[in-house]
Protein backbone atom coordinates (compact mmCIF):
# COMPACT_ATOMS: atom_id res chain seq x y z
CA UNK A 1 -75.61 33.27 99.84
CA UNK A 2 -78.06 35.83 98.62
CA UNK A 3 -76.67 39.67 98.28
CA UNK A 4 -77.19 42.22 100.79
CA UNK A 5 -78.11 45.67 98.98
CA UNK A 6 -76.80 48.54 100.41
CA UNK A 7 -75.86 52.33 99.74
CA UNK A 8 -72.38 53.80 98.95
CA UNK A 9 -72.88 55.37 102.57
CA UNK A 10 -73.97 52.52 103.60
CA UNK A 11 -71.06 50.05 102.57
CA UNK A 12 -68.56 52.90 104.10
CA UNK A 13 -69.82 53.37 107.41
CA UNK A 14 -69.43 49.31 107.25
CA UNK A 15 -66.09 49.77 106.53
CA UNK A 16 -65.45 52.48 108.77
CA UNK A 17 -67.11 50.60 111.62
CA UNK A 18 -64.28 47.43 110.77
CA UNK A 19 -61.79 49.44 110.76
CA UNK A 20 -62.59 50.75 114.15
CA UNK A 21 -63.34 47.24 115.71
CA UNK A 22 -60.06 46.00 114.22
CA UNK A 23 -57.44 49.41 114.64
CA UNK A 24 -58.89 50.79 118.39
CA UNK A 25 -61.27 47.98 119.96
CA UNK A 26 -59.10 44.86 119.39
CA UNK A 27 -55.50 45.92 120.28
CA UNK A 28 -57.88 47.76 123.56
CA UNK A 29 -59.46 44.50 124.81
CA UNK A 30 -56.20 41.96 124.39
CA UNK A 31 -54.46 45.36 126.40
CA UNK A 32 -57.31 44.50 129.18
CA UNK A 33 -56.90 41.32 129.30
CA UNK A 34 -53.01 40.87 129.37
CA UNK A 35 -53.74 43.39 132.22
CA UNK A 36 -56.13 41.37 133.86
CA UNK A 37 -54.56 38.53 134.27
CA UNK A 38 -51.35 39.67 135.60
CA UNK A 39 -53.69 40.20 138.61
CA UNK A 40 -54.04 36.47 139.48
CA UNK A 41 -56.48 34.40 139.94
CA UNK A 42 -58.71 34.09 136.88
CA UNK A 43 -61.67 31.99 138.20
CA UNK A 44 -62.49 34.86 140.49
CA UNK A 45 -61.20 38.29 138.08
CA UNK A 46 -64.22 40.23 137.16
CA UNK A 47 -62.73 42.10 134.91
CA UNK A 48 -60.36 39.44 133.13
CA UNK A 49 -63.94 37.70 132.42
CA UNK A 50 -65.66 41.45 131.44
CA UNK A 51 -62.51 41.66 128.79
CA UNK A 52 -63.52 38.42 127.26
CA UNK A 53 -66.79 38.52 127.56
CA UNK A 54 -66.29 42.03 125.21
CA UNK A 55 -63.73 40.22 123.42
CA UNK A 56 -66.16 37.71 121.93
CA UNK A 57 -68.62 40.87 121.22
CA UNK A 58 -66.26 42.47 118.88
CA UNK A 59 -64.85 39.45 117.19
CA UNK A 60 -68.74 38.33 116.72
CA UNK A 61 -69.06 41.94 115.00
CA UNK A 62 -66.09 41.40 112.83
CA UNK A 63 -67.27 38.47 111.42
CA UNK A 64 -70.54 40.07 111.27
CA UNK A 65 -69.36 42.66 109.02
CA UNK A 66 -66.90 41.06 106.92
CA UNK A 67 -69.66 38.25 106.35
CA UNK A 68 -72.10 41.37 105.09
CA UNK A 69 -69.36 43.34 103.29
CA UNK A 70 -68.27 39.79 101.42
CA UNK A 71 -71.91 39.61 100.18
CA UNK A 72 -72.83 42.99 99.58
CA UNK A 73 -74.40 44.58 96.63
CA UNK A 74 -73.42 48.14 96.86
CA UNK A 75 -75.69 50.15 94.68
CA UNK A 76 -74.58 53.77 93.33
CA UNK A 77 -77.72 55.38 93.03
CA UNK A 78 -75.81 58.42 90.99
CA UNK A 79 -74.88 56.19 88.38
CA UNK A 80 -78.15 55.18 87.23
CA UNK A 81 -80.67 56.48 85.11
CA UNK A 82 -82.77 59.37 86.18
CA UNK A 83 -86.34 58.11 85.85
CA UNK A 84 -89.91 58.69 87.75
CA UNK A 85 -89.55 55.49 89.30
CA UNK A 86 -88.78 54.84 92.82
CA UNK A 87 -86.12 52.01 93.80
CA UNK A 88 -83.48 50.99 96.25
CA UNK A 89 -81.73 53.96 97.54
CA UNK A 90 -83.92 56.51 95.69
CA UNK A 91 -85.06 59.39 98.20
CA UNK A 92 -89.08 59.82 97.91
CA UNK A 93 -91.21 62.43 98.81
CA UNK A 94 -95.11 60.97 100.08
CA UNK A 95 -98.09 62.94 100.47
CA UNK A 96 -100.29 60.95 103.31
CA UNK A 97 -103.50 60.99 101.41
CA UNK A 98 -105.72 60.82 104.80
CA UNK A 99 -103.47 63.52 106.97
CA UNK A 100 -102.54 65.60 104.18
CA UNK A 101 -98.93 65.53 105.60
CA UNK A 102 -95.81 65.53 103.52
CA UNK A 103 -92.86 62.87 104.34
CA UNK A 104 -89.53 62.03 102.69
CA UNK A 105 -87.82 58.86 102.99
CA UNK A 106 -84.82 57.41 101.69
CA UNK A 107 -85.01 53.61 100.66
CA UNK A 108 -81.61 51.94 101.86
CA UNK A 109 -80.32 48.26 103.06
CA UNK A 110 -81.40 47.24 106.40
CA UNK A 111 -78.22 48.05 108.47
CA UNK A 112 -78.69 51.33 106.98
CA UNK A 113 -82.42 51.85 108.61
CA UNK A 114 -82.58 54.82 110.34
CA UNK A 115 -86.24 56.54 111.06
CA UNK A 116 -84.72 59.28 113.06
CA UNK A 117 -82.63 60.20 109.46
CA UNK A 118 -85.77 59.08 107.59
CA UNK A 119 -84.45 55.95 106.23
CA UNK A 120 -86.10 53.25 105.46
CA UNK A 121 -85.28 49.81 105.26
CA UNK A 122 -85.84 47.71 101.64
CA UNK A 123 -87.70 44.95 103.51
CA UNK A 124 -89.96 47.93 105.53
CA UNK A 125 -94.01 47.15 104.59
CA UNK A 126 -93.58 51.21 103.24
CA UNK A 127 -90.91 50.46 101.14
CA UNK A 128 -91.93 47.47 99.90
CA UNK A 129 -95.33 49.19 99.24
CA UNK A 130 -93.46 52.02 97.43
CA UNK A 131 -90.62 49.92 95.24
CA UNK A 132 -91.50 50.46 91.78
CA UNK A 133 -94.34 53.35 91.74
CA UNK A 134 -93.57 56.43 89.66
CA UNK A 135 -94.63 60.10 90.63
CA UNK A 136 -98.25 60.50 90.82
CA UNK A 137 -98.44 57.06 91.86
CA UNK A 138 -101.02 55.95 95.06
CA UNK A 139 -99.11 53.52 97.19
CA UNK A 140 -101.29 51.60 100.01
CA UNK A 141 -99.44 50.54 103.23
CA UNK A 142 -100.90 48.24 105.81
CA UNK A 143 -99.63 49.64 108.73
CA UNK A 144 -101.20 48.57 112.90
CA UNK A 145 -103.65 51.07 112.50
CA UNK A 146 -105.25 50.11 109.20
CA UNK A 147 -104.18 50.76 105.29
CA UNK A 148 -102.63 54.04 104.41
CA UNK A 149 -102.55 56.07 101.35
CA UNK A 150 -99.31 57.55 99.99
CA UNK A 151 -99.27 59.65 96.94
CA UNK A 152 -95.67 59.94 95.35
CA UNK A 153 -94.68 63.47 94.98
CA UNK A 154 -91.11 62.77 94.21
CA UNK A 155 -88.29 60.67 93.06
CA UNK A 156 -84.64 61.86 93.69
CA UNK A 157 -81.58 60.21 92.82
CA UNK A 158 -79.16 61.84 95.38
């Protein structure tokens, strides 16, 4: 199976996000249905079928995690080498060469992928366009609307 990368942050909100489904939301949903069915009838119990039906949706999501945690590749972006370069989980300051505007992204593993936060996934056409360019560096994107031009202003390792 081929490694999934991810971020410190990344592999802990994983883990926090287990935890949760395994310490609150499982011992909840067998509560709801032991409840359910002491009601009767379960061919015609709404919510004895609403409990399962959520039951599969966090035991799905358990495996789901545990499956990505077992083949993660958590990188430590503090523990490498300072350099110019922009990689996975390096933070990147662009200058849009056509707009003049300034953006920062952060380059992280796809469950990580939050635009609202400015993070971006590894497999995003931006990122992919911006793995491996060093400050100063023009980076082209193909975006819906036609090519962009990024210059790279920055490279932090935080």
């Amino acid at each position: 199976m081929q490694k999934i990368p991810m971020t410190v942050a990344g592999e802990q909100a994983l883990r926090d996000e287990l935890d949760h489904l395994k310490s609150v939301e499982r011992p909840r949903i067998i509560e709801a249905i032991a409840e359910a069915r002491e009601l009767g009838d379960l061919k015609e119990n709404a919510e004895y079928h609403a409990a399962r039906e959520q039951q599969g949706f966090i035991e799905g999501r358990i495996q789901e995690i545990e499956g990505k945690l077992s083949n993660a590749q958590v990188i430590d972006i503090t523990k490498l080498p300072k350099t110019t370069k922009v990689i996975f989980g390096s933070t990147v300051s662009l200058l849009n060469l056509d707009t003049d505007e300034a953006v920062r992204y952060t380059i992280v593993g796809e469950d990580e992928a939050n635009i609202a936060q400015n993070k971006i996934s590894l497999t995003s056409p931006i990122a992919r366009a911006l793995i491996g360019k060093e400050e100063g560096d023009v980076a082209t994107v193909t975006t819906p609307r036609g090519e962009v031009e990024y210059e790279v202003s920055e490279v932090h390792y935080i």
